[in-house]
PDB file of N, CA and C in Angstrom:
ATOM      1  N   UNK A   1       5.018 -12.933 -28.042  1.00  0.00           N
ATOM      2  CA  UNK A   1       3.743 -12.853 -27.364  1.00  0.00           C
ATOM      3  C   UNK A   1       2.719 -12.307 -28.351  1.00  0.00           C
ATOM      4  N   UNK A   2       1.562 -12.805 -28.356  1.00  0.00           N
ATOM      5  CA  UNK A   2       0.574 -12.357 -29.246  1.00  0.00           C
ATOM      6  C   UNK A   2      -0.015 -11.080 -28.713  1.00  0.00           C
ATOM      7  N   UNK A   3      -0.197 -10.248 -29.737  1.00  0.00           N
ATOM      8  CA  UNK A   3      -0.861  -8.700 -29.936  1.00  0.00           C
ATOM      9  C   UNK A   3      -1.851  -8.760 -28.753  1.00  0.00           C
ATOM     10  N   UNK A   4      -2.874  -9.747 -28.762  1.00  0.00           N
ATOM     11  CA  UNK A   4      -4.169  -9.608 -27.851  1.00  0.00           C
ATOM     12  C   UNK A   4      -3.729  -9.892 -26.471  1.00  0.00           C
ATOM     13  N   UNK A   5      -2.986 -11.248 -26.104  1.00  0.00           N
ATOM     14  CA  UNK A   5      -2.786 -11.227 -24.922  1.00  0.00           C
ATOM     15  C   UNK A   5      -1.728 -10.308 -23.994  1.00  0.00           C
ATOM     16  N   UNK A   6      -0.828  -9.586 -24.925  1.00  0.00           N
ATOM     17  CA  UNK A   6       0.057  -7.930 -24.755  1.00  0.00           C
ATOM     18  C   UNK A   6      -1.389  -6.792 -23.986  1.00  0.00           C
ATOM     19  N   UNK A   7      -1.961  -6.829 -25.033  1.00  0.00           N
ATOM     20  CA  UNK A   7      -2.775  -5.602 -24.907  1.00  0.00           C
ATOM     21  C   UNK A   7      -3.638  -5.851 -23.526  1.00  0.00           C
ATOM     22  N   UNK A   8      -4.561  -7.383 -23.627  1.00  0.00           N
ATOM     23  CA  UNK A   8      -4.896  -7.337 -21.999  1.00  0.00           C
ATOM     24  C   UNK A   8      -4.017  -7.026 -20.808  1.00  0.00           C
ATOM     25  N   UNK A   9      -2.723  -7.666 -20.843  1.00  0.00           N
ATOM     26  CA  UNK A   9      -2.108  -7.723 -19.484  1.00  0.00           C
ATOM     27  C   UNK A   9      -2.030  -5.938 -19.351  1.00  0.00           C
ATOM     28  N   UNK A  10      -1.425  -5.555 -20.311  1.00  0.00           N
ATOM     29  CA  UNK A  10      -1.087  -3.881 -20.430  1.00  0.00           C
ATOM     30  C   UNK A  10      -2.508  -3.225 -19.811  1.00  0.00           C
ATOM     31  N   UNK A  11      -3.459  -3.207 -20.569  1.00  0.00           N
ATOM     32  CA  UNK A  11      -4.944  -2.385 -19.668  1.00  0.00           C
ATOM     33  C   UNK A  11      -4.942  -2.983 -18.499  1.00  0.00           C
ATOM     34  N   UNK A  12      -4.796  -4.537 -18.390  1.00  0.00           N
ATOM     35  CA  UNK A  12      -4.999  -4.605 -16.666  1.00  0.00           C
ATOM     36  C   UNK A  12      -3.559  -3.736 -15.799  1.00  0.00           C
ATOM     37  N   UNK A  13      -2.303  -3.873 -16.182  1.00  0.00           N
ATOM     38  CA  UNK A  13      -1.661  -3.440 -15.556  1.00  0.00           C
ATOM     39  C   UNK A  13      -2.044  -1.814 -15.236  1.00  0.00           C
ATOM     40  N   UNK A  14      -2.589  -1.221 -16.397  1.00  0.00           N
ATOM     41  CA  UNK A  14      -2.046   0.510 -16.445  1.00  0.00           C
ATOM     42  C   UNK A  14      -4.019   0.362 -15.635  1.00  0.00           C
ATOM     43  N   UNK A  15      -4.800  -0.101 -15.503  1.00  0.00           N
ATOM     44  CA  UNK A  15      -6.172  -0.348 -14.205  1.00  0.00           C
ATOM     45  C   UNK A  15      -5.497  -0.251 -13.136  1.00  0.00           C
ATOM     46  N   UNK A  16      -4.867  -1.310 -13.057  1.00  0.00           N
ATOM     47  CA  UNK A  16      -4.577  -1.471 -11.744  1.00  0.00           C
ATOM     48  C   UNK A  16      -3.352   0.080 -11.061  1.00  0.00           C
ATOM     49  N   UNK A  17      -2.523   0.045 -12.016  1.00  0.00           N
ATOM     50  CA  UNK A  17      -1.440   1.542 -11.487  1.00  0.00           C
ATOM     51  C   UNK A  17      -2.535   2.191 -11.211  1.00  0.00           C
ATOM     52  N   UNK A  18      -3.439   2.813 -12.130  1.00  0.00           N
ATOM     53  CA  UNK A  18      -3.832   4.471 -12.265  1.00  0.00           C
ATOM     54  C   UNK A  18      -5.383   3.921 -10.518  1.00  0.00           C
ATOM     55  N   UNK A  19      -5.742   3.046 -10.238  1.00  0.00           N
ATOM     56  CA  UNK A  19      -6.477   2.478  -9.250  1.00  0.00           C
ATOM     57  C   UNK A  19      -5.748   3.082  -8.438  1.00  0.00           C
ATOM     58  N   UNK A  20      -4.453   1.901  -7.980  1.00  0.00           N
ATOM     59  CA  UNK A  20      -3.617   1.982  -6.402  1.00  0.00           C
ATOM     60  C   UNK A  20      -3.156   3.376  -6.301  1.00  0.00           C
ATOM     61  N   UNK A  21      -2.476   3.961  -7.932  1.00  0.00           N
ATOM     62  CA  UNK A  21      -2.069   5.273  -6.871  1.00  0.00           C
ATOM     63  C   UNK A  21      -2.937   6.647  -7.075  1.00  0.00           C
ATOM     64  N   UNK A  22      -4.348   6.510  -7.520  1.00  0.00           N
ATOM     65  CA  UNK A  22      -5.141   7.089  -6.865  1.00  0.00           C
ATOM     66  C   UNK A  22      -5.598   7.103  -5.551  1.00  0.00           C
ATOM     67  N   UNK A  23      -6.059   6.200  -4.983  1.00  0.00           N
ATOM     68  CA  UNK A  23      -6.347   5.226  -3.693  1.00  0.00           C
ATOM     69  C   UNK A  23      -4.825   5.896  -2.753  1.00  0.00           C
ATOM     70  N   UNK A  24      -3.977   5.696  -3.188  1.00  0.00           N
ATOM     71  CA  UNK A  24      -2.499   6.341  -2.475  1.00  0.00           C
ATOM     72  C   UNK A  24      -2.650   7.705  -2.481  1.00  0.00           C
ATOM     73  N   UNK A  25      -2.903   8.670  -2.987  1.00  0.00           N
ATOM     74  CA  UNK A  25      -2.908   9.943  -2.671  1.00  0.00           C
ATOM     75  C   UNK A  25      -3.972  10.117  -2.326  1.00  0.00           C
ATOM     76  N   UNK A  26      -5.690   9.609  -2.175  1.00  0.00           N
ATOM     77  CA  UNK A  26      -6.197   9.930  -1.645  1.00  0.00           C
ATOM     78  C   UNK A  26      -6.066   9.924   0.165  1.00  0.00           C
ATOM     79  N   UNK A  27      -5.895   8.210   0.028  1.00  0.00           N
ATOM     80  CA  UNK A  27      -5.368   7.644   1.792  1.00  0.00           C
ATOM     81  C   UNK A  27      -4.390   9.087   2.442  1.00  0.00           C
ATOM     82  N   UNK A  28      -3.113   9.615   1.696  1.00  0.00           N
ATOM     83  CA  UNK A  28      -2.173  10.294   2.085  1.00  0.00           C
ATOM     84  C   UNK A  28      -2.668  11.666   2.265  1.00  0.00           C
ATOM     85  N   UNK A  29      -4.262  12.174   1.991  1.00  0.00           N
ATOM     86  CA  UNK A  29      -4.439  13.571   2.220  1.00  0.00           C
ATOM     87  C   UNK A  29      -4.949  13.319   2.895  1.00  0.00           C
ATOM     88  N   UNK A  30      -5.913  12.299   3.460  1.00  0.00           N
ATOM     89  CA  UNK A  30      -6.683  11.556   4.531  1.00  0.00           C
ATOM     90  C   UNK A  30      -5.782  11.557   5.879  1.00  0.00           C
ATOM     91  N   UNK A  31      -5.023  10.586   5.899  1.00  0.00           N
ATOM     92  CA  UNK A  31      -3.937  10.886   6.614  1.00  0.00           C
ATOM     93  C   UNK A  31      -3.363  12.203   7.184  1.00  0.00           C
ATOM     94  N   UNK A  32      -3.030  12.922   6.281  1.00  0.00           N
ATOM     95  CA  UNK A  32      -2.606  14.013   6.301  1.00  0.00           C
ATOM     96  C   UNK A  32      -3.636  14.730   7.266  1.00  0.00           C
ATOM     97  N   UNK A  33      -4.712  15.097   6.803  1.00  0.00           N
ATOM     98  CA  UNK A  33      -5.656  15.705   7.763  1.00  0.00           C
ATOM     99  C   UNK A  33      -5.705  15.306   9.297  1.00  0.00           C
ATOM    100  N   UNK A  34      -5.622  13.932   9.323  1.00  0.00           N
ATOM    101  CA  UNK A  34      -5.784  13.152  10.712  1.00  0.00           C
ATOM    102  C   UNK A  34      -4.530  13.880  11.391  1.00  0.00           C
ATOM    103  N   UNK A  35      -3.279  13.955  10.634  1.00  0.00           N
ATOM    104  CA  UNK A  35      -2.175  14.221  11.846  1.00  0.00           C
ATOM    105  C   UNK A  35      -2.468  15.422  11.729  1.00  0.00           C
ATOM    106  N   UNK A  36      -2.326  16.777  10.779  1.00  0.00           N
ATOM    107  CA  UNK A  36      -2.542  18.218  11.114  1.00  0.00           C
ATOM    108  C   UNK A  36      -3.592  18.448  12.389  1.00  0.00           C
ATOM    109  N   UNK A  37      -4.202  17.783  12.226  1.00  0.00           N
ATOM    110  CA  UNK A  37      -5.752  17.646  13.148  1.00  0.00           C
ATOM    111  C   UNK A  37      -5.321  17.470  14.723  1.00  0.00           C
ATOM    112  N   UNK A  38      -4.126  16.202  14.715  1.00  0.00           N
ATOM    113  CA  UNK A  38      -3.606  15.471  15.666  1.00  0.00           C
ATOM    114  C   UNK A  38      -2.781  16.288  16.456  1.00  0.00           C
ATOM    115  N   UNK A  39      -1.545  16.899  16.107  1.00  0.00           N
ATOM    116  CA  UNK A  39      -0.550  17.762  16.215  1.00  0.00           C
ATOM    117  C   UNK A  39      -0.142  18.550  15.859  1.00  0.00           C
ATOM    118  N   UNK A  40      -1.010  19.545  14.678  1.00  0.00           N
ATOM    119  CA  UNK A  40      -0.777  20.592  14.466  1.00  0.00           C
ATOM    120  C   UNK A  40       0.174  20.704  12.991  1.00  0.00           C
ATOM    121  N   UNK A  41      -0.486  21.801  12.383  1.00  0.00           N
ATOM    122  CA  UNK A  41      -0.046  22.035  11.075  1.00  0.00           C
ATOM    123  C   UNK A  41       1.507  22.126  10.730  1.00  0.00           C
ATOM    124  N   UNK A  42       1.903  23.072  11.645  1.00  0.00           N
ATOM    125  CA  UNK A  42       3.294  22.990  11.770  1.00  0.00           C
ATOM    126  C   UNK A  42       4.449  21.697  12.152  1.00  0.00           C
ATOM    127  N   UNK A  43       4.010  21.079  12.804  1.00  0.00           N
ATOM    128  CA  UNK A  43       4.225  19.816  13.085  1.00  0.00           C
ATOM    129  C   UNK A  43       4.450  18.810  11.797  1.00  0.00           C
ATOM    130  N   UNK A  44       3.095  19.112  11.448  1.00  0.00           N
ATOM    131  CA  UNK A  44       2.727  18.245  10.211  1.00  0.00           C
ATOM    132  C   UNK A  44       4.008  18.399   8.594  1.00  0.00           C
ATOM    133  N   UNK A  45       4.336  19.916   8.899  1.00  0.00           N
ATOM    134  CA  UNK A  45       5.287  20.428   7.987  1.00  0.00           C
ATOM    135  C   UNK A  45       6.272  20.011   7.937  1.00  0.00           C
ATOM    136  N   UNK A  46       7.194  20.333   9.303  1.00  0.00           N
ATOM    137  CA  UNK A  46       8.257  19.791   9.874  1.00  0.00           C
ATOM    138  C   UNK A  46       8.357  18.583   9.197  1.00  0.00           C
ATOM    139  N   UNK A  47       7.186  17.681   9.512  1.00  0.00           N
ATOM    140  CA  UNK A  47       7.951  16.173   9.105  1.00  0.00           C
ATOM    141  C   UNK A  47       7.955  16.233   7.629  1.00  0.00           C
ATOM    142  N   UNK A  48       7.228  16.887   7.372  1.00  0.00           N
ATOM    143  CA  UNK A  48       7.425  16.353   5.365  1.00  0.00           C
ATOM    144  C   UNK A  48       8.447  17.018   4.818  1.00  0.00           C
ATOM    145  N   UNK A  49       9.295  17.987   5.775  1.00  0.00           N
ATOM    146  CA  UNK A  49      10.692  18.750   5.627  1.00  0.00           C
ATOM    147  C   UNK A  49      11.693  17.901   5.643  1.00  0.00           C
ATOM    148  N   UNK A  50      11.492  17.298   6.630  1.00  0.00           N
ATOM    149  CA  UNK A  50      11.990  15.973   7.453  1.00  0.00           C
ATOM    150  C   UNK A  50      11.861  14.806   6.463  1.00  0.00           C
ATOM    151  N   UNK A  51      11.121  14.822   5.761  1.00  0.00           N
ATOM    152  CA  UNK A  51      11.521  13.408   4.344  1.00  0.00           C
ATOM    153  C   UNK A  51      11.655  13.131   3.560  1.00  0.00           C
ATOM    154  N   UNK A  52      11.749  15.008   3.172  1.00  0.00           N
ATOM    155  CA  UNK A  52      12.399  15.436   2.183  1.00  0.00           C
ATOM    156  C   UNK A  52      13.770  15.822   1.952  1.00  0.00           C
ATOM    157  N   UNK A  53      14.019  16.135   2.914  1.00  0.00           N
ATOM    158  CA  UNK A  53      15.747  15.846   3.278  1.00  0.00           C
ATOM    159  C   UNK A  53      16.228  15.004   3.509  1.00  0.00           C
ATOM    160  N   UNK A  54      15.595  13.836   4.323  1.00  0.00           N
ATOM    161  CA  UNK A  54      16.158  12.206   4.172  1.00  0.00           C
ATOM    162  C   UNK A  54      16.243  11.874   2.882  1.00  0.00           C
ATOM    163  N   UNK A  55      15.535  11.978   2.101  1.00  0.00           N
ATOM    164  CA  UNK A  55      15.323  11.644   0.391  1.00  0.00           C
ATOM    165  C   UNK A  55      16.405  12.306   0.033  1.00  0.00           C
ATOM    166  N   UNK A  56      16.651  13.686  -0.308  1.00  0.00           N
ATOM    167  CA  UNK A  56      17.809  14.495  -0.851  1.00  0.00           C
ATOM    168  C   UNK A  56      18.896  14.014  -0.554  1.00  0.00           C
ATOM    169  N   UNK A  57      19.434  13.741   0.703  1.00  0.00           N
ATOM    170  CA  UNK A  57      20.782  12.832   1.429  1.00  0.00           C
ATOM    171  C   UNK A  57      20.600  11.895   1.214  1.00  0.00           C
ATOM    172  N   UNK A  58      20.131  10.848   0.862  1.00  0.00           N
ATOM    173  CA  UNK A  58      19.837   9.900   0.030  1.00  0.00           C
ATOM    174  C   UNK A  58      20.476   9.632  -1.008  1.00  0.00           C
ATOM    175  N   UNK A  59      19.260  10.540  -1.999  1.00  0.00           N
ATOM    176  CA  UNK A  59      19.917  10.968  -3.438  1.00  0.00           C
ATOM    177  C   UNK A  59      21.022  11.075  -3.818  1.00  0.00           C
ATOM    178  N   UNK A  60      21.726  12.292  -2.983  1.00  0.00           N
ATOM    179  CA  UNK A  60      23.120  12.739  -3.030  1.00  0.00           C
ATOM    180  C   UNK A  60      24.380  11.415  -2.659  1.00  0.00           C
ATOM    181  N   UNK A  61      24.141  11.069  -1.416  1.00  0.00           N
ATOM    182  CA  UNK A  61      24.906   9.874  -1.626  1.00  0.00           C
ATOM    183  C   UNK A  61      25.197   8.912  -2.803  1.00  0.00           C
ATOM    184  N   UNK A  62      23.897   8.420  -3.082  1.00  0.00           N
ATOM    185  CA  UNK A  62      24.019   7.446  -4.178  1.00  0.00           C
ATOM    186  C   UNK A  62      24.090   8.091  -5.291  1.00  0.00           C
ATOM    187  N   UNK A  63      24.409   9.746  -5.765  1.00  0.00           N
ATOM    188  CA  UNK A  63      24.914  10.048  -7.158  1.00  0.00           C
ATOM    189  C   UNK A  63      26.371  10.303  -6.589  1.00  0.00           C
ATOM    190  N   UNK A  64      26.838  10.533  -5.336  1.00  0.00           N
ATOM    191  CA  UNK A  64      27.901  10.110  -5.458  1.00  0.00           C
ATOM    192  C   UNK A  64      28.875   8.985  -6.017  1.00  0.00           C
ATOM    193  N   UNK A  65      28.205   8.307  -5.000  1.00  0.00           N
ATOM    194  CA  UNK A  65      28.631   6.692  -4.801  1.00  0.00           C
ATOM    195  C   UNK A  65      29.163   6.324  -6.443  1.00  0.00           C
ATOM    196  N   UNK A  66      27.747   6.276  -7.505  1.00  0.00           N
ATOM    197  CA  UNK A  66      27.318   5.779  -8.971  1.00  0.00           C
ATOM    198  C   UNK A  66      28.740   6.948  -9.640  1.00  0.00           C
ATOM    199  N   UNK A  67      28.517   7.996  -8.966  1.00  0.00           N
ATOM    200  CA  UNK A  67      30.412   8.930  -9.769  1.00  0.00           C
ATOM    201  C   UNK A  67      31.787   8.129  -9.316  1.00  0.00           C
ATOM    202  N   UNK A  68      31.991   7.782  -8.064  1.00  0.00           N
ATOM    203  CA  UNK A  68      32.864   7.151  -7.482  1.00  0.00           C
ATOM    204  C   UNK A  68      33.094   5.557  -8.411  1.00  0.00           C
ATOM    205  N   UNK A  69      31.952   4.686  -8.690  1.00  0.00           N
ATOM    206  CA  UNK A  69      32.142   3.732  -8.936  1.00  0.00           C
ATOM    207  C   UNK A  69      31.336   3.366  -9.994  1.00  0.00           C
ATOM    208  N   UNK A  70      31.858   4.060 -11.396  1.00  0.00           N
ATOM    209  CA  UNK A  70      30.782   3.909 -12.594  1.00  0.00           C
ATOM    210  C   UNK A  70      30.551   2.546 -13.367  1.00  0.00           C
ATOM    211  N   UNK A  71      29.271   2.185 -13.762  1.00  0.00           N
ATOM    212  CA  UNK A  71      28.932   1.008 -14.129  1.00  0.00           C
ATOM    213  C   UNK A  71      30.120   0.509 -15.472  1.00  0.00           C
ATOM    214  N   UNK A  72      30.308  -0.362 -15.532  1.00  0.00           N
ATOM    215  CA  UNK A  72      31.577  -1.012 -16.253  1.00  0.00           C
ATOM    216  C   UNK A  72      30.628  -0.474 -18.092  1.00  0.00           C
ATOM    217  N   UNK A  73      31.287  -0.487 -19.087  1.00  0.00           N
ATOM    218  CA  UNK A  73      30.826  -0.279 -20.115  1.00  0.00           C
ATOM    219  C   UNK A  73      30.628  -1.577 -20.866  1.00  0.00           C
ATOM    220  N   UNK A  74      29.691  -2.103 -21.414  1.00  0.00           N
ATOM    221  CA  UNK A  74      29.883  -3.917 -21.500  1.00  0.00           C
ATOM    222  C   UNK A  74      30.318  -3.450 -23.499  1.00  0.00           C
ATOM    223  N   UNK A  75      30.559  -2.351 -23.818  1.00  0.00           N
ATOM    224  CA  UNK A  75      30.552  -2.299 -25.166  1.00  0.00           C
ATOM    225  C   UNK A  75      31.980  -2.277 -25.210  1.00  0.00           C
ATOM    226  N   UNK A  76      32.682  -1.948 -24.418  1.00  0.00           N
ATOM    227  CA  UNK A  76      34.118  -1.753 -24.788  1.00  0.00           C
ATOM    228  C   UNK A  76      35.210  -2.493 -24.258  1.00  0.00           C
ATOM    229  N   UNK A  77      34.454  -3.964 -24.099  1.00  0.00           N
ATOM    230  CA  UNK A  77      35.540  -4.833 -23.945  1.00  0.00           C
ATOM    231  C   UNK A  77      34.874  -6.163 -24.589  1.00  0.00           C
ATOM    232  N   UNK A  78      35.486  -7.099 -25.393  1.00  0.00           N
ATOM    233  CA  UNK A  78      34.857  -8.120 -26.119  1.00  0.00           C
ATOM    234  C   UNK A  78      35.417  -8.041 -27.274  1.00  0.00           C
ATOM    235  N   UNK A  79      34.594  -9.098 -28.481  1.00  0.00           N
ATOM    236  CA  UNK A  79      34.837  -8.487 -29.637  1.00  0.00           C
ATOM    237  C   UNK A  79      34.186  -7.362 -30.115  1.00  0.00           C
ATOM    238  N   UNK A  80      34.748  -6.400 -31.307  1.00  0.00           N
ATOM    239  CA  UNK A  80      34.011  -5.528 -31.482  1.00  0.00           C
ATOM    240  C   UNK A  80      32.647  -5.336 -32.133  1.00  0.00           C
ATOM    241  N   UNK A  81      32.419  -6.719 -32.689  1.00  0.00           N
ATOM    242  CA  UNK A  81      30.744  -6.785 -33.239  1.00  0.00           C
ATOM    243  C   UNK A  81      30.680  -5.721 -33.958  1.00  0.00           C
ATOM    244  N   UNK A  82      31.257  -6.108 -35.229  1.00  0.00           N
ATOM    245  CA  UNK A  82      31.220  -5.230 -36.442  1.00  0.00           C
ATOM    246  C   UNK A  82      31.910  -4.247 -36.784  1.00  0.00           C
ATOM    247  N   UNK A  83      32.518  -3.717 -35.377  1.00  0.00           N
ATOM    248  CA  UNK A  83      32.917  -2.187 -35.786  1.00  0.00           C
ATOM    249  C   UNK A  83      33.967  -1.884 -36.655  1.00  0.00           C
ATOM    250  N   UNK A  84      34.332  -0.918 -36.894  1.00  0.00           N
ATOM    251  CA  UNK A  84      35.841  -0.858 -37.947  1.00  0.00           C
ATOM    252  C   UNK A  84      36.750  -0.390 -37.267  1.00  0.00           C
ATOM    253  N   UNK A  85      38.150  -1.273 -37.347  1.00  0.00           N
ATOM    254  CA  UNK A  85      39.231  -1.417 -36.557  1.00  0.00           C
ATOM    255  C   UNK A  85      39.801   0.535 -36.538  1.00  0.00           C
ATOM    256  N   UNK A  86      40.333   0.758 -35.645  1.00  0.00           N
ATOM    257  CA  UNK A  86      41.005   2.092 -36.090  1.00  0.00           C
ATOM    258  C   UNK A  86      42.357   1.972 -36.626  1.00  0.00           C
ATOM    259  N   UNK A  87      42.353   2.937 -37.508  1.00  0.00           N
ATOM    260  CA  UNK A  87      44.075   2.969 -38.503  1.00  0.00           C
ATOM    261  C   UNK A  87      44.958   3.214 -37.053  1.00  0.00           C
ATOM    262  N   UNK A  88      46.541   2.227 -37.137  1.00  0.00           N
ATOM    263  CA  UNK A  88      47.058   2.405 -36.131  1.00  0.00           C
ATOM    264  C   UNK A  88      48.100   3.210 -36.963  1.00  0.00           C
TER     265      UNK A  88
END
């Protein structure tokens, strides 16, 4: 790919990120206000306790899971592509 047409897509891409998730945390304090407003601060807490522990149990599962069932190593089966045999 040529240098110039790299460098446009890249500024439009890293425009467009640093745009949407500005625009995203603004909407989300916006939000935020509407429900504290709605049902109360405490309320409001609760749930972000609440999806932050869905996230954590989450997490935890799937670093289980990834220990339970580790990705295959693609280097250590094939030929060895160069390496030097070990003295048997």
């Amino acid at each position: 790919m040529r240098y110039p047409v790299f460098l446009f897509w890249n500024a439009l891409g890293g425009i467009a990120w640093g745009v949407t998730f500005s625009l995203v945390g603004y909407f989300a304090g916006a939000s935020y206000e509407k429900v504290a407003s709605t049902i109360g601060k405490g309320a409001a807490v609760a749930v972000a306790l609440l999806a932050i522990a869905v996230i954590a149990v989450w997490a935890v599962k799937r670093r289980r899971r990834e220990e339970e069932h580790p990705p295959s190593d693609v280097m250590t089966s094939g030929p060895s592509h160069g390496r030097i045999p070990e003295a048997e």
